[in-house]
N, C-alpha and C. Protein backbone atom coordinates (compact mmCIF):
# COMPACT_ATOMS: atom_id res chain seq x y z
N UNK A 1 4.84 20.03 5.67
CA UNK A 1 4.25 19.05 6.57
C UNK A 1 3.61 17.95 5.73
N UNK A 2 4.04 16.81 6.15
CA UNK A 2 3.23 15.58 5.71
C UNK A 2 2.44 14.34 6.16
N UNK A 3 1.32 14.43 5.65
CA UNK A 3 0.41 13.63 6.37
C UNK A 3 0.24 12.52 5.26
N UNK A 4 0.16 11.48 6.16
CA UNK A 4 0.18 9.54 5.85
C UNK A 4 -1.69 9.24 5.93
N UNK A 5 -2.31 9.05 4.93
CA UNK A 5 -3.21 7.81 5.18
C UNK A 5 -3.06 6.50 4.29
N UNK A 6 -2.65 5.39 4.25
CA UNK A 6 -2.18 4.44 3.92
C UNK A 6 -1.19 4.48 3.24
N UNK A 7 -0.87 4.03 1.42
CA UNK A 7 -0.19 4.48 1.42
C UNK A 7 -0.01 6.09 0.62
N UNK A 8 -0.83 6.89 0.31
CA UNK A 8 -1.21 7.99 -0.04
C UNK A 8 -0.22 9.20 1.31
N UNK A 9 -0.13 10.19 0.89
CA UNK A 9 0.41 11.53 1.67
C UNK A 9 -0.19 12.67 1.36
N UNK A 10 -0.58 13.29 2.16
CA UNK A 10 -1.31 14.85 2.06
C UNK A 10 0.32 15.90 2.38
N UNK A 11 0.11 16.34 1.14
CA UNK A 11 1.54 17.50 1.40
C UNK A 11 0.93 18.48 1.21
N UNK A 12 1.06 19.61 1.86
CA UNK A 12 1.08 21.13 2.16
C UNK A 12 2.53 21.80 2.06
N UNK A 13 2.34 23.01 1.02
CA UNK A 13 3.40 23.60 0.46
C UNK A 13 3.23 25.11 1.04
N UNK A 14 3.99 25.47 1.74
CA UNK A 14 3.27 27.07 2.04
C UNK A 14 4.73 27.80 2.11
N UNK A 15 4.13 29.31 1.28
CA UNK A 15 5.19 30.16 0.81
C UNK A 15 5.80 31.12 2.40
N UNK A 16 6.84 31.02 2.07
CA UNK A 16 7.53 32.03 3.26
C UNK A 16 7.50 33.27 3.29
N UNK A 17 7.34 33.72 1.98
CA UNK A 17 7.15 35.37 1.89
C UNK A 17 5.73 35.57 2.51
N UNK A 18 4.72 35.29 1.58
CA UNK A 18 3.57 35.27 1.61
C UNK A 18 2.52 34.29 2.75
N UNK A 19 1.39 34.22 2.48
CA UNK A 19 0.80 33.12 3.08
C UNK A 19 -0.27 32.27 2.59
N UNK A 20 0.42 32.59 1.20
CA UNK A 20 0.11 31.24 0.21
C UNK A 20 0.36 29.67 0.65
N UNK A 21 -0.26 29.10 0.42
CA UNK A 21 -0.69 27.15 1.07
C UNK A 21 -1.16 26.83 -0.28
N UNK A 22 -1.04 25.79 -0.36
CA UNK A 22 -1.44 24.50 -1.44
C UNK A 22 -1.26 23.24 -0.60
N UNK A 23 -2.48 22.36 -0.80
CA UNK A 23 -2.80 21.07 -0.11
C UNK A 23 -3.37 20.21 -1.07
N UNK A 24 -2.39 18.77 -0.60
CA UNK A 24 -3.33 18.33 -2.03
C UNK A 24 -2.83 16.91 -1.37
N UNK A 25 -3.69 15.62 -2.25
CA UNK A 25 -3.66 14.19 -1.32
C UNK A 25 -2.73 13.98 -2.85
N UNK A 26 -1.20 12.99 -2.64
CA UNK A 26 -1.02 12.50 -3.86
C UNK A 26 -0.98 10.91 -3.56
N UNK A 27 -1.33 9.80 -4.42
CA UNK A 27 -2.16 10.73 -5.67
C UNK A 27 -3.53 10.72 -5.03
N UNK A 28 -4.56 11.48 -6.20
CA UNK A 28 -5.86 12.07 -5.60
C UNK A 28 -6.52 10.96 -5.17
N UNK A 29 -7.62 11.70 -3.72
CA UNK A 29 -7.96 10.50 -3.08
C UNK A 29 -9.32 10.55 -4.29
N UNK A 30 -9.93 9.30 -4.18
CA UNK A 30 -11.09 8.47 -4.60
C UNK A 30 -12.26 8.22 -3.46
N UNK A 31 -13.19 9.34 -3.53
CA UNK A 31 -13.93 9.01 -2.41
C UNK A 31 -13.65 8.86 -0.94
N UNK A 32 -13.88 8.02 -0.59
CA UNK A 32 -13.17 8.20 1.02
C UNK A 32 -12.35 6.92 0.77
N UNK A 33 -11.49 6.21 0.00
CA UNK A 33 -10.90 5.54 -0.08
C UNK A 33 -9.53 5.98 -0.91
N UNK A 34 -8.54 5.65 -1.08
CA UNK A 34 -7.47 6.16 -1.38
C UNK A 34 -6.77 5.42 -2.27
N UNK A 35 -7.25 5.69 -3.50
CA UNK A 35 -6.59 4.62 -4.92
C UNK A 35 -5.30 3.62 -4.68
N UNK A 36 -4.42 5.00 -4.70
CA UNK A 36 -3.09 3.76 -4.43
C UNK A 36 -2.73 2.89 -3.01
N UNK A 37 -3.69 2.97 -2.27
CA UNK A 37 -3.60 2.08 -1.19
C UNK A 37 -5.09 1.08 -2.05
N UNK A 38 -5.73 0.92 -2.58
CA UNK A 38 -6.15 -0.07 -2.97
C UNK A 38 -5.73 -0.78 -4.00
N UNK A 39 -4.67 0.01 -4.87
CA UNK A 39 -4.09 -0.44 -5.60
C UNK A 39 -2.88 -1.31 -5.08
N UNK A 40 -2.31 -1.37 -3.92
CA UNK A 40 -1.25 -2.34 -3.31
C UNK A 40 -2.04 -3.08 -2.48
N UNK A 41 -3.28 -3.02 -2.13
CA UNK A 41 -3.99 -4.62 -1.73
C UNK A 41 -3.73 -5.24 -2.66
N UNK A 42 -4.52 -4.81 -3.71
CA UNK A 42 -4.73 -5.99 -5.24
C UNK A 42 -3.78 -6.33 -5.67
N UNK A 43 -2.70 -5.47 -5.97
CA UNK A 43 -0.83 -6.26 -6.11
C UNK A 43 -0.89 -7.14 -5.24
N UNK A 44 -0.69 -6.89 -3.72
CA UNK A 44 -0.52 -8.26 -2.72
C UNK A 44 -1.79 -9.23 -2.89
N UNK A 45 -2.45 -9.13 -4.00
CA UNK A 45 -3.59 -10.53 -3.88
C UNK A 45 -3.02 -11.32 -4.42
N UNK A 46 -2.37 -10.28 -5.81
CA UNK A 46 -1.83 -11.14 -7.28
C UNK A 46 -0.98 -12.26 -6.69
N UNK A 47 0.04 -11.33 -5.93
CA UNK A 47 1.01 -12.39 -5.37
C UNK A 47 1.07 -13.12 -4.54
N UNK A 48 -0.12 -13.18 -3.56
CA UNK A 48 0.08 -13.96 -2.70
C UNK A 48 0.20 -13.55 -1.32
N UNK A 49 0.54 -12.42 -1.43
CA UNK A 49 1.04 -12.00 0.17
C UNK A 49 -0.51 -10.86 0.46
N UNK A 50 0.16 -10.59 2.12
CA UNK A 50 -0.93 -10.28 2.98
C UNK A 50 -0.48 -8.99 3.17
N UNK A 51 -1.61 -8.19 4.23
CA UNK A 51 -0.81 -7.15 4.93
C UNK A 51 0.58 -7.62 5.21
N UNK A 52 1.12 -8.31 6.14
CA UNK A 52 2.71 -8.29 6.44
C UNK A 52 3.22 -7.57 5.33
N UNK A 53 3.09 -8.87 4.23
CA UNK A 53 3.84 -8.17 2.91
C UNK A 53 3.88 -7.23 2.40
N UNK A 54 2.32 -6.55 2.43
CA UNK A 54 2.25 -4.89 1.73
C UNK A 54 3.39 -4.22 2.91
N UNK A 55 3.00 -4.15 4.09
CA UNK A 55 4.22 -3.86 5.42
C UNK A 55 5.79 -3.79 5.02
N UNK A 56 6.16 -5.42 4.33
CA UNK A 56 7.90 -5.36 4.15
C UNK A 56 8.02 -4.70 3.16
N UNK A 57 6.67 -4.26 1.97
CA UNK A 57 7.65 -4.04 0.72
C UNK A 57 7.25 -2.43 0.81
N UNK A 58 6.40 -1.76 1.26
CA UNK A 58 6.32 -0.70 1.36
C UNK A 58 7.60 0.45 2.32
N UNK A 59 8.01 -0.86 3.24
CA UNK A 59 9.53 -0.64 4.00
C UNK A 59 10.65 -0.81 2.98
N UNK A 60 10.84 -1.11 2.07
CA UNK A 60 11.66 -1.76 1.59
C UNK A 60 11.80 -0.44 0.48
N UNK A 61 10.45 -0.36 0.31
CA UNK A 61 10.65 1.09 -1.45
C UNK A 61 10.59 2.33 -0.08
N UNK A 62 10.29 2.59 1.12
CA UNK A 62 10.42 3.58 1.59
C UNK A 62 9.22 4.42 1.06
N UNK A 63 8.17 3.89 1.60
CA UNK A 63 6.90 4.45 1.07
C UNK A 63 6.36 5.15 2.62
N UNK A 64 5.14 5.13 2.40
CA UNK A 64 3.86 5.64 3.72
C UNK A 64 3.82 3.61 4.21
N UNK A 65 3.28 3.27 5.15
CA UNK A 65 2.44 2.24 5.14
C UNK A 65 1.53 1.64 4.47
N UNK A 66 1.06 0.80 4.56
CA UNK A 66 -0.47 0.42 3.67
C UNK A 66 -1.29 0.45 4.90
N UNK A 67 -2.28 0.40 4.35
CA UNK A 67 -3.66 0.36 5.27
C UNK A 67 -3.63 -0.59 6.71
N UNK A 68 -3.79 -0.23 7.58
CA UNK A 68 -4.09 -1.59 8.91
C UNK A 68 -4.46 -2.28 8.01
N UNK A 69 -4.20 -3.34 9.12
CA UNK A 69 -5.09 -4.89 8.83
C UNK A 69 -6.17 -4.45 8.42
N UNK A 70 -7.16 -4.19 9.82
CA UNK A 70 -8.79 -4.22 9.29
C UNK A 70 -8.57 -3.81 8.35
N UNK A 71 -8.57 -2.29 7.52
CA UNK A 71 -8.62 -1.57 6.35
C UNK A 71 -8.31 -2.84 4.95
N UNK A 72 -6.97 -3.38 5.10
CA UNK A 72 -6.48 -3.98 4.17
C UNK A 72 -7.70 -4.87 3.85
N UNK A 73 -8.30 -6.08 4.99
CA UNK A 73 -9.22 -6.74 4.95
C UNK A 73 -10.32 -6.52 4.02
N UNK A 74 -10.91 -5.15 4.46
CA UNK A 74 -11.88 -4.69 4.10
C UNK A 74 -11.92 -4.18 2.69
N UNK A 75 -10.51 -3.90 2.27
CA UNK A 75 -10.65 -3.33 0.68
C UNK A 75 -10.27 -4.77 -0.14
N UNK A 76 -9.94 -5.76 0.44
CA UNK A 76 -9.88 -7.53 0.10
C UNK A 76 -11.09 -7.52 -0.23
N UNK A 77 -12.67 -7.68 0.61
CA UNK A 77 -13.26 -7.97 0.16
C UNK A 77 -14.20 -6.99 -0.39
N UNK A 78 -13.65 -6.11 -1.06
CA UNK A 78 -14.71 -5.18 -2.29
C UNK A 78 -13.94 -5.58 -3.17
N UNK A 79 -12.79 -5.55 -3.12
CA UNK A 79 -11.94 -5.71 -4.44
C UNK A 79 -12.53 -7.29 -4.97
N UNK A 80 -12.86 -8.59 -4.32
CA UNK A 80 -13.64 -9.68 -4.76
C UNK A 80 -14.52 -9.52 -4.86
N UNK A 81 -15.20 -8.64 -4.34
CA UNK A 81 -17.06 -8.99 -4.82
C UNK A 81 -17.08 -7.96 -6.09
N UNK A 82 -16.39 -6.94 -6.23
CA UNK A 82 -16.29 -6.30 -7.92
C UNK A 82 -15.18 -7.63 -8.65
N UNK A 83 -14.78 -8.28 -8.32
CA UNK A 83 -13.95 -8.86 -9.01
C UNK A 83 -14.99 -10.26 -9.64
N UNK A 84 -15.81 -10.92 -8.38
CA UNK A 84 -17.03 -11.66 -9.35
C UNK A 84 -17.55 -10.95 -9.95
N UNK A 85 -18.56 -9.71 -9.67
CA UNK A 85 -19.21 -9.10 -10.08
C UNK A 85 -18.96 -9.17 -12.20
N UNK A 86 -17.42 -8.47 -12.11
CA UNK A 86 -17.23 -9.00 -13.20
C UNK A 86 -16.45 -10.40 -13.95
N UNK A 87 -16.64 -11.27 -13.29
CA UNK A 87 -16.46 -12.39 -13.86
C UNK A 87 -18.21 -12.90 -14.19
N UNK A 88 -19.11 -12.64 -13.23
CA UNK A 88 -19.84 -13.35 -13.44
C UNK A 88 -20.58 -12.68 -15.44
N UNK A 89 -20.27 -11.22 -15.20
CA UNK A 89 -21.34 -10.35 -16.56
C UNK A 89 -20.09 -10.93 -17.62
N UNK A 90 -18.80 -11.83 -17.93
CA UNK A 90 -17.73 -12.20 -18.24
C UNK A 90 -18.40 -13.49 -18.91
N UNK A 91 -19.04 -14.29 -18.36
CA UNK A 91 -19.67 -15.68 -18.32
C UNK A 91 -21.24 -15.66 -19.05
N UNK A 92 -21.80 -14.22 -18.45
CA UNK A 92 -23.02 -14.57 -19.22
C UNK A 92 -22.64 -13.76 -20.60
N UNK A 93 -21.85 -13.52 -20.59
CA UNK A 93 -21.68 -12.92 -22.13
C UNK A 93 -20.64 -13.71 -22.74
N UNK A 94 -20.15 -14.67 -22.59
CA UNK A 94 -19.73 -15.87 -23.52
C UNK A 94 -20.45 -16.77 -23.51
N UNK A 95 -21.27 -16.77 -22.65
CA UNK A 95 -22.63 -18.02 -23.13
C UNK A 95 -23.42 -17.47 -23.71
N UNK A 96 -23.76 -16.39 -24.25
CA UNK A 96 -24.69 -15.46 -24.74
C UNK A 96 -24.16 -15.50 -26.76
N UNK A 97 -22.81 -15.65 -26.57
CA UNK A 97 -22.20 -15.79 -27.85
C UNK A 97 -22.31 -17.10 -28.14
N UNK A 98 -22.07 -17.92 -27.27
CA UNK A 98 -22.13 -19.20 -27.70
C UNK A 98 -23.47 -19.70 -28.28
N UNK A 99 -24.22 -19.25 -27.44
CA UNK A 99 -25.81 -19.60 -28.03
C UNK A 99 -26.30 -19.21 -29.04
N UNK A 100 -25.84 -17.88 -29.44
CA UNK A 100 -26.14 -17.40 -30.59
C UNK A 100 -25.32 -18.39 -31.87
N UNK A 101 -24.05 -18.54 -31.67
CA UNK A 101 -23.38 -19.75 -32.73
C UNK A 101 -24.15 -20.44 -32.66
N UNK A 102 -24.64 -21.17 -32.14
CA UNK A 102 -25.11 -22.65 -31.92
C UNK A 102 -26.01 -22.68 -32.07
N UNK A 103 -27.22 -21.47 -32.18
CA UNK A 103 -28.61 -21.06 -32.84
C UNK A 103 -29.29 -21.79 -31.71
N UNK A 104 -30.15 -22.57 -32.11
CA UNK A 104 -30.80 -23.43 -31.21
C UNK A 104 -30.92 -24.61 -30.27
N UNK A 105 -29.92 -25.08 -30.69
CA UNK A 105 -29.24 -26.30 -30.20
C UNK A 105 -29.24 -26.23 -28.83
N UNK A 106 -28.41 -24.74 -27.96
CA UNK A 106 -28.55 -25.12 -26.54
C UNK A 106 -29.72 -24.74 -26.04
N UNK A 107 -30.00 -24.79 -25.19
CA UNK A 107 -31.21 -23.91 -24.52
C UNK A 107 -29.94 -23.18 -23.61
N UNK A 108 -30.36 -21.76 -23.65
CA UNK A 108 -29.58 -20.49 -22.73
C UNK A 108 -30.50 -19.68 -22.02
């Protein structure tokens, strides 16, 4: 039996002799969020495309879905605010080098 949350699958393996089961999310989920479905938002940022797109190409490789809209939305904007987050500690630490070259000259 297989279960879909974005594009992640929960497979359950259970023995016929016995009544041995194994359950497992591949790949492993991350908190209550599910890596490789946040990992194909951020592909579709690189490129340009939206949910639709995660939609055609996840049809296309014959995957699970990606996340709804809302969901997709919502891992859009964590994936930008960690994405300033580190641009901004990116910026103060090349002005931090720079000032140090430049000794006194700028004020930093």
């Amino acid at each position: 039996m297989v279960q879909c949350k974005g594009c992640a699958s929960n497979l359950r393996f259970t023995c016929q002799n016995c009544a041995w089961m194994h359950l497992f999310w591949s790949p492993k989920r991350k908190e209550k969020n599910v890596e490789v479905s946040r990992r194909v938002v951020y592909r579709m940022q690189r490129i340009g495309k939206g949910h639709s797109g995660a939609s055609k190409f996840c049809s296309v490789m014959n995957m699970p879905t990606p996340p709804r809209a809302k969901s997709f939305k919502k891992s859009s904007h964590v994936i930008a605010k960690h994405a300033k987050t580190v641009f901004m500690n990116s910026m103060k630490a090349a002005a931090n080098d720079v000032c140090g070259l430049k000794g006194n000259e700028l004020r930093c």
